[in-house]
N, C-alpha and C. Protein backbone atom coordinates (compact mmCIF):
# COMPACT_ATOMS: atom_id res chain seq x y z
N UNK A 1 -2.84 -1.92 -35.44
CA UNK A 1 -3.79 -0.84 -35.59
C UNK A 1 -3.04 0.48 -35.43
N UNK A 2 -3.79 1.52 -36.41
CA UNK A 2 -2.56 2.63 -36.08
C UNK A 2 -3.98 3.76 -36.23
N UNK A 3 -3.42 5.05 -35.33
CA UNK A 3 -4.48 5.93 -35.04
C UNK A 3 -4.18 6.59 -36.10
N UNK A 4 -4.86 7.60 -36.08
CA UNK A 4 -5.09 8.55 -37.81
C UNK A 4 -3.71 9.13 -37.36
N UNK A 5 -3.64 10.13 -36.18
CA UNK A 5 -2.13 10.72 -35.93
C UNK A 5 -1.12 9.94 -34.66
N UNK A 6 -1.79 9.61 -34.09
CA UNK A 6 -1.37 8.96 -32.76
C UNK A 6 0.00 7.73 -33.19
N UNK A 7 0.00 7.10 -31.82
CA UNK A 7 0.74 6.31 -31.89
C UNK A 7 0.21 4.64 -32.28
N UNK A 8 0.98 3.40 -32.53
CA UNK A 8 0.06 2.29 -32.33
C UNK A 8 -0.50 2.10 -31.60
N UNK A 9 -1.76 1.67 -31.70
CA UNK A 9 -2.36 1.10 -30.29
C UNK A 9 -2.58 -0.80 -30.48
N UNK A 10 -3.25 -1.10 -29.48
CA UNK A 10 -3.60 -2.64 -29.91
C UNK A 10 -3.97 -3.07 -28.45
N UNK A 11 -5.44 -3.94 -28.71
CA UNK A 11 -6.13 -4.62 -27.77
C UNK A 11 -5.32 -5.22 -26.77
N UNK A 12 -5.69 -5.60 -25.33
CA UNK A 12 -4.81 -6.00 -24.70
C UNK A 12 -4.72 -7.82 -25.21
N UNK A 13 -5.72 -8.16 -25.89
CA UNK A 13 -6.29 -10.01 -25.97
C UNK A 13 -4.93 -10.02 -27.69
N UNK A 14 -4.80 -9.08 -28.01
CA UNK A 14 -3.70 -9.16 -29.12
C UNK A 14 -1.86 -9.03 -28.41
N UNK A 15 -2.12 -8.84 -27.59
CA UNK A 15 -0.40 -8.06 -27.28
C UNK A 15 -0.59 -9.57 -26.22
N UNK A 16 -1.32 -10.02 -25.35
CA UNK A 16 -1.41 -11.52 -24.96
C UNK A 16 -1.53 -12.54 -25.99
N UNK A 17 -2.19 -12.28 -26.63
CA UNK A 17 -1.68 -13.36 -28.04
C UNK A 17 -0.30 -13.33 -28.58
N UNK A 18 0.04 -12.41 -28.64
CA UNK A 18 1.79 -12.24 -28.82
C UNK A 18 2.85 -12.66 -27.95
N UNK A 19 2.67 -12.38 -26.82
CA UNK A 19 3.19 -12.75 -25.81
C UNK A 19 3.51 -14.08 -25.74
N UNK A 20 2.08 -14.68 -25.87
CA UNK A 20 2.00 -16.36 -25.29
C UNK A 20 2.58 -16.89 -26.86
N UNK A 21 2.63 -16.82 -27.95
CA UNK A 21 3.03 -17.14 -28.87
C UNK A 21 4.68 -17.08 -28.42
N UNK A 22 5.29 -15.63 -28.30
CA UNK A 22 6.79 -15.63 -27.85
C UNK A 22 7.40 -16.73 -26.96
N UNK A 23 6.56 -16.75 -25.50
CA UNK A 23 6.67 -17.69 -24.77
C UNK A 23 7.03 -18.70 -25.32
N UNK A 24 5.93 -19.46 -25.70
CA UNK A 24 5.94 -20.83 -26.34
C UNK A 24 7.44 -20.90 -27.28
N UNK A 25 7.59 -20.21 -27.83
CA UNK A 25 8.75 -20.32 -28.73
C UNK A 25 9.94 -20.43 -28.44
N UNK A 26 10.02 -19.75 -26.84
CA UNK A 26 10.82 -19.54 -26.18
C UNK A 26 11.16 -21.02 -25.06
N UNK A 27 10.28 -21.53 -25.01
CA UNK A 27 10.41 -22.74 -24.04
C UNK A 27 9.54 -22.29 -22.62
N UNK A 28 9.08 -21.25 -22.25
CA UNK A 28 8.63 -20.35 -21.21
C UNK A 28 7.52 -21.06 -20.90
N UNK A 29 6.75 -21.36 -19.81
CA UNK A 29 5.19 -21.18 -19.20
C UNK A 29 4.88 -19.96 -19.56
N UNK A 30 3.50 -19.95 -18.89
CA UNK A 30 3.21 -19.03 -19.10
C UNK A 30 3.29 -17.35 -17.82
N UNK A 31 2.97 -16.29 -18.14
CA UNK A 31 3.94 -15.36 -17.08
C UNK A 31 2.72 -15.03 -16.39
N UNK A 32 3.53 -15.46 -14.65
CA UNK A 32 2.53 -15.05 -13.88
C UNK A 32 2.59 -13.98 -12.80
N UNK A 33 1.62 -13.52 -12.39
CA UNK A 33 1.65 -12.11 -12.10
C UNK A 33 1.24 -12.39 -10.19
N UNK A 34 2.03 -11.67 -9.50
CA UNK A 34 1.68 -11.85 -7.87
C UNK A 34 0.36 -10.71 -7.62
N UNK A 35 -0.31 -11.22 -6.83
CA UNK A 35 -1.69 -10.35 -6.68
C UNK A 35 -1.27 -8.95 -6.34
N UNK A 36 -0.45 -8.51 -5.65
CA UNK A 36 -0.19 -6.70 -5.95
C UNK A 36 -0.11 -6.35 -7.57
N UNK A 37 0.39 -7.15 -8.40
CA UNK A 37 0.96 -6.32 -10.00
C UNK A 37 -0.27 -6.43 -10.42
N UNK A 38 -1.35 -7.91 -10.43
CA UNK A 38 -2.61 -7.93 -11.18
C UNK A 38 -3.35 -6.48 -10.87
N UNK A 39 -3.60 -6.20 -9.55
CA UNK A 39 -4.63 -5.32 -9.09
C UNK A 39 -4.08 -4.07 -9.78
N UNK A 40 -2.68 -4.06 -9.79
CA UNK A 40 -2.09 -2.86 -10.16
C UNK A 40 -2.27 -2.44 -11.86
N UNK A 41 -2.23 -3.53 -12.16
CA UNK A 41 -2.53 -3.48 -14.03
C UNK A 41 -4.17 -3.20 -13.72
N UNK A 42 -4.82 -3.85 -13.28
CA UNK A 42 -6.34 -3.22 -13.64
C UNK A 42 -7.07 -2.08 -12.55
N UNK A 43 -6.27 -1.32 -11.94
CA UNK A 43 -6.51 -0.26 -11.02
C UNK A 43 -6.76 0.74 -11.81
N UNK A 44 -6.74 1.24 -13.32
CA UNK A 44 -7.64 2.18 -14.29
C UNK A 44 -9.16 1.46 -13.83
N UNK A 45 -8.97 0.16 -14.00
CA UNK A 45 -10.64 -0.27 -14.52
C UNK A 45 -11.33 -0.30 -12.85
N UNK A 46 -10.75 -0.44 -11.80
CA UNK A 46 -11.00 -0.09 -10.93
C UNK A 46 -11.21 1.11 -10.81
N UNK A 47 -10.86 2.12 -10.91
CA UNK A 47 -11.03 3.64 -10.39
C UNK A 47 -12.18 3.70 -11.40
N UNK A 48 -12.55 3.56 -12.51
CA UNK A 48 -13.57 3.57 -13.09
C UNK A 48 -14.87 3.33 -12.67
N UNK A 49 -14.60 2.13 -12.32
CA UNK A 49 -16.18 1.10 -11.79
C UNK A 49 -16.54 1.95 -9.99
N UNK A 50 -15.27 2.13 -9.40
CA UNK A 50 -15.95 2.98 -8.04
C UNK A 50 -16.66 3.97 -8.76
N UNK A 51 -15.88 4.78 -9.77
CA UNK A 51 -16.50 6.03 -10.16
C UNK A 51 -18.30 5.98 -10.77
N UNK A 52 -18.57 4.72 -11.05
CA UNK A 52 -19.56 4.20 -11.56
C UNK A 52 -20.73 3.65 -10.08
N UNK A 53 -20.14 3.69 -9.00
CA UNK A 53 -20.52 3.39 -7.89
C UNK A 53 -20.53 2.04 -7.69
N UNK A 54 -19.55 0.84 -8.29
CA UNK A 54 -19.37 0.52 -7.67
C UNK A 54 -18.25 0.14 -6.03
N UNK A 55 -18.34 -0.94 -5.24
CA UNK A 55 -18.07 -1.17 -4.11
C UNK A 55 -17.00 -2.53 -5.03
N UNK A 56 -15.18 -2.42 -3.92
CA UNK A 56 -14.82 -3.08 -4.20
C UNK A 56 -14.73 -5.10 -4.04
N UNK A 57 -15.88 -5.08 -3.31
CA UNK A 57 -16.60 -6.31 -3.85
C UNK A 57 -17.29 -6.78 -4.70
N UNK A 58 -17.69 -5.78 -5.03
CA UNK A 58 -18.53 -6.06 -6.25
C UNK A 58 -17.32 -6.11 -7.54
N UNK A 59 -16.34 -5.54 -7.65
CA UNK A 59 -15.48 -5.55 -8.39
C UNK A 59 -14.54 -6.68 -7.99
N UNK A 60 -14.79 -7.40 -7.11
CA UNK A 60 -13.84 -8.74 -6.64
C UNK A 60 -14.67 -9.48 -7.51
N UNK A 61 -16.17 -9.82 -7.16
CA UNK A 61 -16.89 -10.73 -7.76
C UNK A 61 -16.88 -10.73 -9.17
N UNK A 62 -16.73 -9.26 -9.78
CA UNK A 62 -16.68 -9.59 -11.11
C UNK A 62 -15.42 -10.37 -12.02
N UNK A 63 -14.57 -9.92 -11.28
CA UNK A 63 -13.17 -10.46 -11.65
C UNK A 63 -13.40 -11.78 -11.22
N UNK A 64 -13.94 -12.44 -10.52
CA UNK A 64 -14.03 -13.84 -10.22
C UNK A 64 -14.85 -15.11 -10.79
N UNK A 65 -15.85 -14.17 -11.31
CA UNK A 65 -17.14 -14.70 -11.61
C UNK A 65 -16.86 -14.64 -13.86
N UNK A 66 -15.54 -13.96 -13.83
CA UNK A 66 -15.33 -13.64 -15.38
C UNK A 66 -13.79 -14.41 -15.77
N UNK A 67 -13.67 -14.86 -14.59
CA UNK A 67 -11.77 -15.55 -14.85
C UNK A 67 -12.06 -16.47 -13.59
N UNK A 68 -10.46 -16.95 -13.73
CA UNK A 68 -9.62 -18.24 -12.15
C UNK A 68 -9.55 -17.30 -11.34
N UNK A 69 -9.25 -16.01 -11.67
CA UNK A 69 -8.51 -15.51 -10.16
C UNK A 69 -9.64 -15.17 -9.45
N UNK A 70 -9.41 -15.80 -8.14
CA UNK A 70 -9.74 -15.48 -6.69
C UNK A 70 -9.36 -14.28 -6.35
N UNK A 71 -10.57 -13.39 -5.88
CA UNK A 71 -9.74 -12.13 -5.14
C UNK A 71 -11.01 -11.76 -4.58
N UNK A 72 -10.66 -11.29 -3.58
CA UNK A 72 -11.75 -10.53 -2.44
C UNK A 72 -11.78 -8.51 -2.56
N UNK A 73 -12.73 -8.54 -2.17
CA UNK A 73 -12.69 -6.96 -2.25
C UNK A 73 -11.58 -5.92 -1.40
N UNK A 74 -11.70 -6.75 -0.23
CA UNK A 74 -10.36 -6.52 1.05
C UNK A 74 -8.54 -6.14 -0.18
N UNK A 75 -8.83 -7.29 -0.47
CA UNK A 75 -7.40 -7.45 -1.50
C UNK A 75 -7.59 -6.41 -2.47
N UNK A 76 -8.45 -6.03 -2.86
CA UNK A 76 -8.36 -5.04 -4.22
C UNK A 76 -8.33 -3.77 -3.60
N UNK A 77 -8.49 -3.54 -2.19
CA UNK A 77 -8.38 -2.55 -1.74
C UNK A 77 -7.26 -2.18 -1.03
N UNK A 78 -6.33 -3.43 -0.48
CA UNK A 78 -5.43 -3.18 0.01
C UNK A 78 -4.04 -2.76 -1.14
N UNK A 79 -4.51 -3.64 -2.24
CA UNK A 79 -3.70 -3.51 -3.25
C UNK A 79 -3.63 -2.32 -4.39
N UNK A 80 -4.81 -1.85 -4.30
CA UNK A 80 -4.91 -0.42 -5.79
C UNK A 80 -4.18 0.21 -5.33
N UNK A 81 -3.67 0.97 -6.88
CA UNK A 81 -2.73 1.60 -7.76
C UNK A 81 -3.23 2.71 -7.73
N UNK A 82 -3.24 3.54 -7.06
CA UNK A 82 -3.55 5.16 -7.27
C UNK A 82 -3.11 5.69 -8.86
N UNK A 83 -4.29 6.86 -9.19
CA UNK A 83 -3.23 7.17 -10.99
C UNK A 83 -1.70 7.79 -10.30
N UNK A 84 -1.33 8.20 -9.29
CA UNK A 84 0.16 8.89 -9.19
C UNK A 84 0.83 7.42 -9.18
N UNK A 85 0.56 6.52 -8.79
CA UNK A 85 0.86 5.35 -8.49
C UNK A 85 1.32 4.71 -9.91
N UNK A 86 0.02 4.53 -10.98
CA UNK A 86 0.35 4.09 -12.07
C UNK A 86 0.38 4.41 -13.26
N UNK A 87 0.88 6.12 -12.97
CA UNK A 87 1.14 7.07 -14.07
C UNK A 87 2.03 8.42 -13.21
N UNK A 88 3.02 8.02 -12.94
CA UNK A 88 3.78 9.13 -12.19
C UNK A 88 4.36 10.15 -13.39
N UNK A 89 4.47 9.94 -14.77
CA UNK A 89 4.78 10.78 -15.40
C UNK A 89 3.95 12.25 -15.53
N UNK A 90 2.89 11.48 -15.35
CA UNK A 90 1.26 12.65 -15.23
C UNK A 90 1.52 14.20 -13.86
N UNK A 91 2.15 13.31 -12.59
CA UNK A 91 2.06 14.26 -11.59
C UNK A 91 3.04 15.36 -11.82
């Protein structure tokens, strides 16, 4: 997909389709992520959903209740990614 001026973009369920295709080709499992990096990749969609009011349990349950991973609200809180955190080019 390409923006009218921008750069490429592309869904994240496409660039994981790519991935796991590489893998496979490669001889690889599949790549797994330790619970600080997960929280840290979805700490946009976190800062969002507080901003939306929700509570980070409620954002545990959703992640739980929509995938395998187990995670508690405690954990998503001990673990988020501030934006300086996961966009230091910005500060």
């Amino acid at each position: 997909m390409t923006g009218e001026s921008g750069p490429k973009l592309y869904p994240v369920e496409e660039a994981v389709r790519a991935q796991k295709a590489l893998r496979t080709a490669a001889g690889l499992g599949p790549e797994m992520f330790p619970l600080p990096a997960f929280v840290g990749m979805i700490s946009d969609e976190i800062d969002s959903l507080r901003q939306a009011g929700k509570t980070d349990d409620q954002i545990a349950a959703l992640v739980s209740s929509n995938s395998a991973i187990q995670i508690s609200g405690e954990e998503i809180t001990q673990n988020y990614a501030s934006p300086e955190q996961r966009h230091p080019s910005r500060g």
